[in-house]
Every structure is written in C-alpha cells, then in structure tokens.
N, C-alpha and C. Protein backbone atom coordinates (compact mmCIF):
# COMPACT_ATOMS: atom_id res chain seq x y z
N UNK A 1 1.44 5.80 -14.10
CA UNK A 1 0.90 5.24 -12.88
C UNK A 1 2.01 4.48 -12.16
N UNK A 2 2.07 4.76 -10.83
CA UNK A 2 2.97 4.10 -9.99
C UNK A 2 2.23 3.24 -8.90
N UNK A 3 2.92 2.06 -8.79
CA UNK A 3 2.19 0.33 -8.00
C UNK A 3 3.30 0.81 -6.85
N UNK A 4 3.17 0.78 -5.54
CA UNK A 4 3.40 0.21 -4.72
C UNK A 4 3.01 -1.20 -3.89
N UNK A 5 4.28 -1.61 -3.75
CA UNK A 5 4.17 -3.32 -3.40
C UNK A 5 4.69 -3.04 -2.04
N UNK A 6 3.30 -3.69 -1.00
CA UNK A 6 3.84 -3.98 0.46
C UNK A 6 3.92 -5.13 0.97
N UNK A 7 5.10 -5.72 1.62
CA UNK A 7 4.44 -7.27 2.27
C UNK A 7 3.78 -7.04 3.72
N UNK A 8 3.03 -8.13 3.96
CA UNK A 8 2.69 -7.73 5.32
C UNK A 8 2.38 -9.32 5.40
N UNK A 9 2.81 -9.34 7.22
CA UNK A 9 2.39 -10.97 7.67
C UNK A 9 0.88 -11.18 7.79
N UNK A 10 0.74 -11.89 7.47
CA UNK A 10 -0.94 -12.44 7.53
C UNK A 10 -1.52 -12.21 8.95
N UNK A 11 -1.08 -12.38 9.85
CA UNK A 11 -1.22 -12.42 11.22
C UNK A 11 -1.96 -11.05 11.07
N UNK A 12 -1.12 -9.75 10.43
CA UNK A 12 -1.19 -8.18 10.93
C UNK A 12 -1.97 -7.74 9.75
N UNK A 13 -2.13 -8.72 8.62
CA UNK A 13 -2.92 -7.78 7.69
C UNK A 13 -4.31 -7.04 8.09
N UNK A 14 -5.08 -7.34 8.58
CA UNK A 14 -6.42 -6.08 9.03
C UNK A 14 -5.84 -5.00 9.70
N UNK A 15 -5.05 -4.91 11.02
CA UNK A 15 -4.23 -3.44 11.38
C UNK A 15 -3.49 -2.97 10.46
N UNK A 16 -3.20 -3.81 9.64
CA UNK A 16 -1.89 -2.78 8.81
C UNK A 16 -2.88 -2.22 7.65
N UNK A 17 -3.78 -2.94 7.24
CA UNK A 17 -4.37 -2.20 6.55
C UNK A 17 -5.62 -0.92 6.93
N UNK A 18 -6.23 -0.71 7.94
CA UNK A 18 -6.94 -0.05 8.67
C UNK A 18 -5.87 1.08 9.02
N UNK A 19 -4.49 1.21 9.46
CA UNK A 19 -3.58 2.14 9.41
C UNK A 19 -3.14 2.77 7.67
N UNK A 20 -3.05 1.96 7.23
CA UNK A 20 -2.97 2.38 5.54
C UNK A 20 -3.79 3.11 5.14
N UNK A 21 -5.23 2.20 5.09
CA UNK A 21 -6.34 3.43 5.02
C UNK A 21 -6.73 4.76 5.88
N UNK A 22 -6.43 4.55 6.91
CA UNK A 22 -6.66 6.18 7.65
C UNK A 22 -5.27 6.98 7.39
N UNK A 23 -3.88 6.30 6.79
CA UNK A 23 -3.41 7.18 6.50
C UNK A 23 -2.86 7.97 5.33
N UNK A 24 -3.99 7.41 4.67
CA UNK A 24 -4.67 8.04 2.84
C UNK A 24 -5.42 8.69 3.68
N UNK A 25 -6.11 8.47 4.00
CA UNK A 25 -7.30 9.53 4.66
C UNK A 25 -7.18 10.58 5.05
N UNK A 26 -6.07 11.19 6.17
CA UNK A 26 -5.38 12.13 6.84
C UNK A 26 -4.99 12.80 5.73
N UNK A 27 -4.02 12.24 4.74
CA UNK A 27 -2.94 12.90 3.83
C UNK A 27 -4.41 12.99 2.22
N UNK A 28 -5.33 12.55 2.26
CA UNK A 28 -6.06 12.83 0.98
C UNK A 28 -6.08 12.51 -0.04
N UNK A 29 -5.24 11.23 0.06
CA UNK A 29 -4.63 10.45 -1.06
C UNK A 29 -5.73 9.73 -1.57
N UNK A 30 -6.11 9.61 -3.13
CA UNK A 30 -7.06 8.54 -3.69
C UNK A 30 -5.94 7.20 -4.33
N UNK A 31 -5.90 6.03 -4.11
CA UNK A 31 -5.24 5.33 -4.96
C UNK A 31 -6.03 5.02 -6.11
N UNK A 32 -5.50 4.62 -7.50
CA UNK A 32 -6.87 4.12 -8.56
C UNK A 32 -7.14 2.92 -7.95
N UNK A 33 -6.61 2.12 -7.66
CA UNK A 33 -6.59 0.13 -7.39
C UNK A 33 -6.10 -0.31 -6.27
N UNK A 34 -6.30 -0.98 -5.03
CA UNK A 34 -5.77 -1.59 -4.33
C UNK A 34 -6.15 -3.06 -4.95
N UNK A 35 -4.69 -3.91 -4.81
CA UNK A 35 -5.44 -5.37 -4.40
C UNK A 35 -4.67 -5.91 -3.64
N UNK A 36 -4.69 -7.27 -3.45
CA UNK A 36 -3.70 -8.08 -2.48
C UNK A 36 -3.62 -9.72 -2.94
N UNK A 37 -2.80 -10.33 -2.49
CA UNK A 37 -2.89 -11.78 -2.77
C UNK A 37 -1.80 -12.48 -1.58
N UNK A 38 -2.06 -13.79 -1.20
CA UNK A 38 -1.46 -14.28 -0.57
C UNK A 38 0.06 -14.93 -1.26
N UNK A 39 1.21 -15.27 -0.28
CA UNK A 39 2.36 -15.73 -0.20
C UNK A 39 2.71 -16.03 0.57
N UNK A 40 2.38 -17.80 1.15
CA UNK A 40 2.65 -18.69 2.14
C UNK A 40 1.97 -18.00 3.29
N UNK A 41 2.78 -17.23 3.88
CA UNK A 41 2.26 -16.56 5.58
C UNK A 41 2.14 -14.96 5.28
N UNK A 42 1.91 -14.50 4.18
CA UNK A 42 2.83 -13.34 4.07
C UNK A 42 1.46 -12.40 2.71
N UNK A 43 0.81 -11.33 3.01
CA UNK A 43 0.14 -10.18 2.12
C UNK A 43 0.64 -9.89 0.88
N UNK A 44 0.80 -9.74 0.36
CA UNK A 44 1.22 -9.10 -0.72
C UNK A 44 0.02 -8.14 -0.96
N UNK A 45 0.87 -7.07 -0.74
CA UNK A 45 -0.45 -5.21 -1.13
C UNK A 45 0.15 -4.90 -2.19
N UNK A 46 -0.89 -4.47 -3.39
CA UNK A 46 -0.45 -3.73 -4.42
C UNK A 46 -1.55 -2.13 -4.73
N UNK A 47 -0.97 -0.97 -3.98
CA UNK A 47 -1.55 0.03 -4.65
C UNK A 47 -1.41 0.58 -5.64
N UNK A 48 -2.21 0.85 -6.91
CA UNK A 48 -1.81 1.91 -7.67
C UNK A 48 -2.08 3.33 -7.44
N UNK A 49 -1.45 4.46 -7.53
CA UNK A 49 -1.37 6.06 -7.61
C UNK A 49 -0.97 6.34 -8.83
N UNK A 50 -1.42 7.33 -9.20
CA UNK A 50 -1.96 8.41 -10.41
C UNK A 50 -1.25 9.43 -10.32
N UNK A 51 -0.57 9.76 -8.66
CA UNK A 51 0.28 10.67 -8.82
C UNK A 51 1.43 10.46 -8.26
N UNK A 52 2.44 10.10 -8.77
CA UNK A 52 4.04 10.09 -8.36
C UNK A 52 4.39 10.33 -6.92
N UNK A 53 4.43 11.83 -6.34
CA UNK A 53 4.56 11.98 -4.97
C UNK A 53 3.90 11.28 -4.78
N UNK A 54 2.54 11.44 -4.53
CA UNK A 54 1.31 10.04 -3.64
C UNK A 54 2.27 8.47 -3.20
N UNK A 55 2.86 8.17 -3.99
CA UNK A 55 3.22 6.79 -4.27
C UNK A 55 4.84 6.76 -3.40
N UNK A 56 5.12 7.71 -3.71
CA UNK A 56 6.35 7.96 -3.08
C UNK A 56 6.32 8.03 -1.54
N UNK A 57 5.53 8.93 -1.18
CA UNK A 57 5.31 9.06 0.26
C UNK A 57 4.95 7.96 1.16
N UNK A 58 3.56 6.93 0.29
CA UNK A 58 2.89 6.04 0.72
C UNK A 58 4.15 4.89 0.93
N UNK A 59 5.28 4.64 0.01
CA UNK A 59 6.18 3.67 0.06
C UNK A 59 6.95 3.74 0.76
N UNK A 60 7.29 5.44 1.32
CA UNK A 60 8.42 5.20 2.20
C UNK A 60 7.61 5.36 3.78
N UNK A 61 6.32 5.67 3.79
CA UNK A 61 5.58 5.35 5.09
C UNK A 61 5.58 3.85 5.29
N UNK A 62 5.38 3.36 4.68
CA UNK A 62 5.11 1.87 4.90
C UNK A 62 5.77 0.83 4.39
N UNK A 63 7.04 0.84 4.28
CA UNK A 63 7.95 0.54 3.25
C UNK A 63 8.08 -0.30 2.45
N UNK A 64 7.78 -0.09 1.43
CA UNK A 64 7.03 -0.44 -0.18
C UNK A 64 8.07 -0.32 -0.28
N UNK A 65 7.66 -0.85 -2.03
CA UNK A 65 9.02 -0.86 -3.08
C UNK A 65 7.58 -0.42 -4.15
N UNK A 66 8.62 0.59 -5.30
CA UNK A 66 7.35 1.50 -6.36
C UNK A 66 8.27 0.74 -7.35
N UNK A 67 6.88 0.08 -8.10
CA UNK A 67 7.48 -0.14 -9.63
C UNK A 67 6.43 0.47 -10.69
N UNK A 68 6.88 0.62 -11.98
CA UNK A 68 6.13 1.34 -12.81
C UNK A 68 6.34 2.63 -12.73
C-alpha cells in the first residue's frame, strides 16, 4: 500500500479537495483511506492506494510526496 501526503492551505482545503475527488472520479481511482489533520494554517491529506500507479499519478497531479 502506498500513502500519499498532500499539504494544502486551510484557506483552499474544500476546493482542493472537491477537485481531488472528481479527479478519482474521472480517472476511477478507489483510495482504501483518506484522512487529514491540521498544521498551524496548513491540511495535511493522507491517501492510501492499493495500487502503485493509482498513487503515483494522484502524487504527481497534485503534488504529493508517496511513502510506503
């Protein structure tokens, strides 16, 4: 299983995530887990994928960093 980690400013987290999700949607992607947690002003997104490409694509759309 591969985690992608996104930051996002607090300000933009509902658009950025409403773009995230429609663009799993388009491409057909299931993640197993989303979650998130705060950092000062700042999102912290953590998806997990089940499948390697999936995770890959999703990180360099939105530019993540994949650990695991």
């Amino acid at each position: 299983m591969r985690t992608v980690i996104i930051r996002v400013p607090d300000e933009d987290f509902s658009s950025a995530i409403a773009t995230m999700r429609d663009w799993l949607e388009k491409h057909r992607y299931e993640p197993v887990v989303y979650r998130y947690h705060q950092e000062d002003d700042t999102i912290v997104v953590s998806v997990d994928f089940g499948v390697d490409t999936q995770a890959e694509a999703f990180a360099k759309r939105f530019g993540g960093q994949i650990s695991g």
